[in-house]
N, C-alpha and C. Protein backbone atom coordinates (compact mmCIF):
# COMPACT_ATOMS: atom_id res chain seq x y z
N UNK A 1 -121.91 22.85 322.44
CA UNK A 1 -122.89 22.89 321.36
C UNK A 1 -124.23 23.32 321.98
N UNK A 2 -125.02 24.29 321.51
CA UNK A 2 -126.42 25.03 322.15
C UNK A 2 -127.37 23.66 321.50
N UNK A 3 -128.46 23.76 322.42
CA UNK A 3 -129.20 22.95 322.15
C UNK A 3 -130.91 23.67 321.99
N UNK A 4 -131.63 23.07 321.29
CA UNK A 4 -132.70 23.62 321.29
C UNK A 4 -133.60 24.85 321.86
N UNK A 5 -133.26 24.44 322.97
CA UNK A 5 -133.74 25.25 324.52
C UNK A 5 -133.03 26.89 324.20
N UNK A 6 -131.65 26.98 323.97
CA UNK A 6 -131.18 27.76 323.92
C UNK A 6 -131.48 29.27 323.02
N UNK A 7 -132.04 28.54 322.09
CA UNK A 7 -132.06 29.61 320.87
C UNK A 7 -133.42 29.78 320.35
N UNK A 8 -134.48 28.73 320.31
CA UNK A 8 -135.78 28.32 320.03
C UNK A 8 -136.58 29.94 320.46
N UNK A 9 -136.99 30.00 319.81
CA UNK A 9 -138.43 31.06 320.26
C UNK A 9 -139.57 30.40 320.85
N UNK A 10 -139.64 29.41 320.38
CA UNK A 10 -141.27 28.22 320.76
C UNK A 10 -140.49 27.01 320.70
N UNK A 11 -140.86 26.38 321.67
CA UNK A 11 -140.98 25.05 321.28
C UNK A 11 -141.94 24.35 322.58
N UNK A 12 -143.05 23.72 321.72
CA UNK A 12 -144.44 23.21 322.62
C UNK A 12 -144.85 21.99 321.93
N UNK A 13 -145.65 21.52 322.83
CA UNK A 13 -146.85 20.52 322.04
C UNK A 13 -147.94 20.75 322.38
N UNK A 14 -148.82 19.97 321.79
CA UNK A 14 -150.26 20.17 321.72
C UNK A 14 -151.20 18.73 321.38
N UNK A 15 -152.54 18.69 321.80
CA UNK A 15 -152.82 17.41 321.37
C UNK A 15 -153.11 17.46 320.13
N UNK A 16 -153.17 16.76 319.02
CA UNK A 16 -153.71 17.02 317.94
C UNK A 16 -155.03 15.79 317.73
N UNK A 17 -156.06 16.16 318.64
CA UNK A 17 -156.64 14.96 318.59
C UNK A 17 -156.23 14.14 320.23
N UNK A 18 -157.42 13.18 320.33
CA UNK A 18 -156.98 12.17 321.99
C UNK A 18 -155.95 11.44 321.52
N UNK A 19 -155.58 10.96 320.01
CA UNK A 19 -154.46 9.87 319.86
C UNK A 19 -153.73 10.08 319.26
N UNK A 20 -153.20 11.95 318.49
CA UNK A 20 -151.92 12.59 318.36
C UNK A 20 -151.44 13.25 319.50
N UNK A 21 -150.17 13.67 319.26
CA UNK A 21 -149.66 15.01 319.60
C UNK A 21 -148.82 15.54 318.41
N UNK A 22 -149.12 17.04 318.74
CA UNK A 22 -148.18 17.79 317.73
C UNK A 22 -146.81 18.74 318.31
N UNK A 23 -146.06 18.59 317.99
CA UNK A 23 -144.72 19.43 317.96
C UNK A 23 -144.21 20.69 317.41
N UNK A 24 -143.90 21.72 318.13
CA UNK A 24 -143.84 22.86 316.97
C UNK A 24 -142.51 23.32 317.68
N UNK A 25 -141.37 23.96 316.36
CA UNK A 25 -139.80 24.62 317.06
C UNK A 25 -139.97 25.55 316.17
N UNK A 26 -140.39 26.85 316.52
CA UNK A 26 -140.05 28.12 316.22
C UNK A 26 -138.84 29.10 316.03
N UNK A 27 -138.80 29.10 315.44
CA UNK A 27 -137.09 30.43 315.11
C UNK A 27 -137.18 32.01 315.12
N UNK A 28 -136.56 32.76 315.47
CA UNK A 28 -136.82 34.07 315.73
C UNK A 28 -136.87 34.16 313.90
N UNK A 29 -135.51 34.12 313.21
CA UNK A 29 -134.96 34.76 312.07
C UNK A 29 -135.52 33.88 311.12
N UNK A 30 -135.38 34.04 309.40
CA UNK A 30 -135.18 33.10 308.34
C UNK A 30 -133.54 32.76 308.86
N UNK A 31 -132.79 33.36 309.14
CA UNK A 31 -131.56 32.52 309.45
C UNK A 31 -131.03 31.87 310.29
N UNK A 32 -131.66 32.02 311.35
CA UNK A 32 -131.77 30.80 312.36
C UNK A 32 -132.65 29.64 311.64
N UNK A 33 -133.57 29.87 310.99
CA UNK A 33 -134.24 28.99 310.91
C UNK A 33 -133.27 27.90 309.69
N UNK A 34 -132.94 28.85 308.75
CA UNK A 34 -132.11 27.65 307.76
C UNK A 34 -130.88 27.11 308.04
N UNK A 35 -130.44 27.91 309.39
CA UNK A 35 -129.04 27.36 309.73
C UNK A 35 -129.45 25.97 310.58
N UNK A 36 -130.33 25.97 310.97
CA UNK A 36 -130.83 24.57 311.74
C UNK A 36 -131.18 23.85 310.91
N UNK A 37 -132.11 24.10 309.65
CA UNK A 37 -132.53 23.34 308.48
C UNK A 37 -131.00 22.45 308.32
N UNK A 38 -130.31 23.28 307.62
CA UNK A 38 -128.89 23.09 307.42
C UNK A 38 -128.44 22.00 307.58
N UNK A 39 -128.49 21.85 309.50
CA UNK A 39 -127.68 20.87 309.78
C UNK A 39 -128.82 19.64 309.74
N UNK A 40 -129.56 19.14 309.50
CA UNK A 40 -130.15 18.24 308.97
C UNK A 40 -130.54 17.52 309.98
N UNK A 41 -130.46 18.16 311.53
CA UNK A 41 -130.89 17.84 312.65
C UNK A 41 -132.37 17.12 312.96
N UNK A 42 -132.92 17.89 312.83
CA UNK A 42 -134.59 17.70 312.65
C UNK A 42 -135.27 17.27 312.12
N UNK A 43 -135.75 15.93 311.74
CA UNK A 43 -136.07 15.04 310.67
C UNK A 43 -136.86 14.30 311.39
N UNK A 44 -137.81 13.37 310.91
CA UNK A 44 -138.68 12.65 311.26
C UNK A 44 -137.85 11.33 312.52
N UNK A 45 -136.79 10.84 311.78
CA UNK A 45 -136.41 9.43 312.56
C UNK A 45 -135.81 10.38 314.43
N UNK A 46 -135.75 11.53 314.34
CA UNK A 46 -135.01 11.91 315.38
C UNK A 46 -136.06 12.08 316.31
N UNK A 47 -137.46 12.72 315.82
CA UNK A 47 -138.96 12.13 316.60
C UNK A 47 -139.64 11.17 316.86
N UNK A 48 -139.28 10.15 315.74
CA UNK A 48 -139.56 8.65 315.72
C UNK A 48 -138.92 8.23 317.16
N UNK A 49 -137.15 8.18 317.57
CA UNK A 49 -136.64 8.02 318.52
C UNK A 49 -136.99 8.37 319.64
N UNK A 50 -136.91 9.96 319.88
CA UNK A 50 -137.11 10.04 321.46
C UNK A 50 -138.71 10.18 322.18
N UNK A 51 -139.79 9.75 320.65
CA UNK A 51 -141.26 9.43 321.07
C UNK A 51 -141.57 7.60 320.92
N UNK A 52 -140.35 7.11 320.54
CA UNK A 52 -140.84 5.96 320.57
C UNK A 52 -141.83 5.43 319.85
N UNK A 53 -141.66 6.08 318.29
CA UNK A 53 -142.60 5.34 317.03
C UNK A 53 -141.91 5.27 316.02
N UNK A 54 -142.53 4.40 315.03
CA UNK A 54 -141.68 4.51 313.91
C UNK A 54 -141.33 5.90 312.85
N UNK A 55 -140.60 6.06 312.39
CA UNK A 55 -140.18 7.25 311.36
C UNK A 55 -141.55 7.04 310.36
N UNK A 56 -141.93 6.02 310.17
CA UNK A 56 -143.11 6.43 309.13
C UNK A 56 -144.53 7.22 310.01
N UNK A 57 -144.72 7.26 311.41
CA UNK A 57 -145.66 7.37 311.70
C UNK A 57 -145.38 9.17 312.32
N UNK A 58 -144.60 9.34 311.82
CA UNK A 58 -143.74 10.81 312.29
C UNK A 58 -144.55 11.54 310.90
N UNK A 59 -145.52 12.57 311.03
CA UNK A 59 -146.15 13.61 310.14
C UNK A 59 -144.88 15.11 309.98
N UNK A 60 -143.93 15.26 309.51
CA UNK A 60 -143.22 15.76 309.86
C UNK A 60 -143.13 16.94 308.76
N UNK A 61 -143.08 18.46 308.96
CA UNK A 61 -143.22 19.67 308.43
C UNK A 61 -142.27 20.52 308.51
N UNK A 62 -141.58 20.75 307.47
CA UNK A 62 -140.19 22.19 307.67
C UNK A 62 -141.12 22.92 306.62
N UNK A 63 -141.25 24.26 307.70
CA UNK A 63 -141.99 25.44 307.19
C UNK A 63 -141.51 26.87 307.11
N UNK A 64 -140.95 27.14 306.57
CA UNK A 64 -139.81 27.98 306.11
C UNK A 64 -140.54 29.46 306.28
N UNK A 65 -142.10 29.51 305.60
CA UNK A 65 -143.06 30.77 305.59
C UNK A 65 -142.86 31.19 307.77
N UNK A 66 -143.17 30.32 308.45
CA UNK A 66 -143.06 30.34 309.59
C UNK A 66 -142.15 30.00 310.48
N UNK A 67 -140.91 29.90 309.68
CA UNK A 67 -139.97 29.75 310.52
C UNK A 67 -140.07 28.60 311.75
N UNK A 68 -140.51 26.98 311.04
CA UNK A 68 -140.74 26.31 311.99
C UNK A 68 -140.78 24.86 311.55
N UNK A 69 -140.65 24.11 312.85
CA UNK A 69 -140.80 22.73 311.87
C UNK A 69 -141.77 21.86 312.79
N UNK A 70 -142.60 21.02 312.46
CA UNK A 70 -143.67 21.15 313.26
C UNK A 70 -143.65 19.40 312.65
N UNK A 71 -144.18 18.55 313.83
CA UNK A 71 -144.30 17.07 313.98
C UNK A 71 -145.82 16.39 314.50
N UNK A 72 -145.89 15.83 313.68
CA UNK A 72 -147.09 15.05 314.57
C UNK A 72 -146.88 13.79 314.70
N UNK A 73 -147.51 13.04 315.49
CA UNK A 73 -147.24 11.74 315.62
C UNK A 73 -148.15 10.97 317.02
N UNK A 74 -148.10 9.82 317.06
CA UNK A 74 -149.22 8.93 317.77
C UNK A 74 -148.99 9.20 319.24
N UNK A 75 -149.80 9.58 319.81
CA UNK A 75 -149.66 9.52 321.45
C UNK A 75 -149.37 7.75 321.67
N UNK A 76 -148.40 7.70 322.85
CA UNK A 76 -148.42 6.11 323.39
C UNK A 76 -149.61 5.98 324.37
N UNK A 77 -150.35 7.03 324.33
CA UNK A 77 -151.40 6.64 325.89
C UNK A 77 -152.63 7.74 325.07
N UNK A 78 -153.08 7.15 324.60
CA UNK A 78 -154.73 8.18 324.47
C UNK A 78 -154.87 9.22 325.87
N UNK A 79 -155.33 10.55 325.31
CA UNK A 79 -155.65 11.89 326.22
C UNK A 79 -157.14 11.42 327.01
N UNK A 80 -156.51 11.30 328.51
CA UNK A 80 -157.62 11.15 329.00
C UNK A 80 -157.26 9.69 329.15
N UNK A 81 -157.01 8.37 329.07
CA UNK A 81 -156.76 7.34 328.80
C UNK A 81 -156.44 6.61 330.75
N UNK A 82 -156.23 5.59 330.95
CA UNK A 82 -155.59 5.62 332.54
C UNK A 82 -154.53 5.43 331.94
N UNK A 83 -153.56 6.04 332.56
CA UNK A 83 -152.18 5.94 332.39
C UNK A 83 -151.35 7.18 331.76
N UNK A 84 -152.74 8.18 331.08
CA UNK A 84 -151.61 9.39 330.97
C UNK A 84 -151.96 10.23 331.78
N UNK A 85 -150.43 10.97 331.78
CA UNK A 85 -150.34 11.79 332.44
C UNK A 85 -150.20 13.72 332.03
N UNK A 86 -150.81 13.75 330.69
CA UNK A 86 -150.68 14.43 330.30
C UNK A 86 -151.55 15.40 329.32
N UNK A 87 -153.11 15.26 329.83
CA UNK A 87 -154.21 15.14 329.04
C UNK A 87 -154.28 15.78 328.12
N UNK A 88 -153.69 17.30 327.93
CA UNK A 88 -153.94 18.06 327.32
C UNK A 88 -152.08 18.11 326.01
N UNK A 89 -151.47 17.32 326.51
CA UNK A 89 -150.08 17.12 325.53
C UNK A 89 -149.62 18.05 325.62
N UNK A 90 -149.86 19.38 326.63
CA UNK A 90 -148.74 20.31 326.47
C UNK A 90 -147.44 20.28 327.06
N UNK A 91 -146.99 19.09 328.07
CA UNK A 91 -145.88 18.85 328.38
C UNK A 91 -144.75 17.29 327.15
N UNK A 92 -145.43 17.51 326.10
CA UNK A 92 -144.98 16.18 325.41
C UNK A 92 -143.39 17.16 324.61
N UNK A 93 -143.16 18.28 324.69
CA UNK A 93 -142.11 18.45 323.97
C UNK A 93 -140.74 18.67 324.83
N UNK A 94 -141.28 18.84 326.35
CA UNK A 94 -139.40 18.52 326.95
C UNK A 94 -138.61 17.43 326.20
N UNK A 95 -138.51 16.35 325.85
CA UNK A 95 -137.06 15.72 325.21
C UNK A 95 -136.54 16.48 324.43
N UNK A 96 -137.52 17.36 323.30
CA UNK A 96 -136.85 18.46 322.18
C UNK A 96 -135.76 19.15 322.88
N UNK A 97 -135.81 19.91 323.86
CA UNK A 97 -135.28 21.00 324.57
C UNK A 97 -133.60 20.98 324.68
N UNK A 98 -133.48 19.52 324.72
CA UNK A 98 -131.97 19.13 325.46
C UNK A 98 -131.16 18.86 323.91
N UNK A 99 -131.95 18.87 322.89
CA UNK A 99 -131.36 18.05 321.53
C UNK A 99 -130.38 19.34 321.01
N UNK A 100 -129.14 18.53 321.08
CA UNK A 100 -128.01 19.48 320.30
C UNK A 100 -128.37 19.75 319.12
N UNK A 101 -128.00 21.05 318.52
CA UNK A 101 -127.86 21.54 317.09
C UNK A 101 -126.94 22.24 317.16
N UNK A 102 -125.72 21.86 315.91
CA UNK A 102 -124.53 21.86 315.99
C UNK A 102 -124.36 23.56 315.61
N UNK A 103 -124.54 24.63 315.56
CA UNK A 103 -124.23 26.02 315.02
C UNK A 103 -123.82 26.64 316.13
N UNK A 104 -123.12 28.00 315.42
CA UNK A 104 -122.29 29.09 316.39
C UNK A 104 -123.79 29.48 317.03
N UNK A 105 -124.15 29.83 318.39
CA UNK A 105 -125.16 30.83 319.12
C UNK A 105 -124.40 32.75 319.11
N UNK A 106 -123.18 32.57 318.27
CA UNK A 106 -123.32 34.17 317.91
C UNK A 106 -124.22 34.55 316.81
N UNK A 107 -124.80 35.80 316.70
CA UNK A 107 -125.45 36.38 315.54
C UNK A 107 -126.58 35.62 315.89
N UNK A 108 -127.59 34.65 316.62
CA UNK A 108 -128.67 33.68 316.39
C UNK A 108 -130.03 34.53 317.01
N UNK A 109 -129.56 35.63 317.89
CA UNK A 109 -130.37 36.33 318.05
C UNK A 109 -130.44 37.99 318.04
């Protein structure tokens, strides 16, 4: 099964703010993009999980005009804070990378 990493055009974060970060998974096609819609993969509780907040605190966006689905949600360590390591949040989206999505990778690009 291809996983994120595989097929993604983008996938980054960003800070949104010292006490968000934001999430963005880009798709080349509209049909990559709805075949991932599809499988119902990408949803708030699946960011809730591997960021360690609740599903309500998950700002969560399927954007179809852009071929993307885009997350926000609470940093565990304020930017700049002691203890992060990550000031600027552009390394907050490796866990995305490894996440299976169940579709054929023929025709995806």
């Amino acid at each position: 099964m291809p996983a994120i990493k595989d097929f993604a055009s983008v996938c980054r974060s960003k800070n949104a703010g010292p006490f968000m970060v934001t999430l963005d998974i880009v798709f080349e096609t509209d049909e990559i993009y709805d075949r991932v819609a599809a499988t119902g993969v990408l949803k708030p509780e699946l960011f809730a999980r591997l960021y360690d907040v609740s599903p309500e605190q998950v700002q969560f966006t399927p954007y179809r005009a852009a071929r993307a689905f885009k997350a926000t949600l609470p940093r565990l360590v304020s930017s700049g804070d002691i203890g992060d390591t990550d000031v600027y949040g552009s390394q907050q989206h490796a866990p995305l990378l490894d996440i299976d999505i169940p579709i054929e990778l023929e025709n995806t690009r």
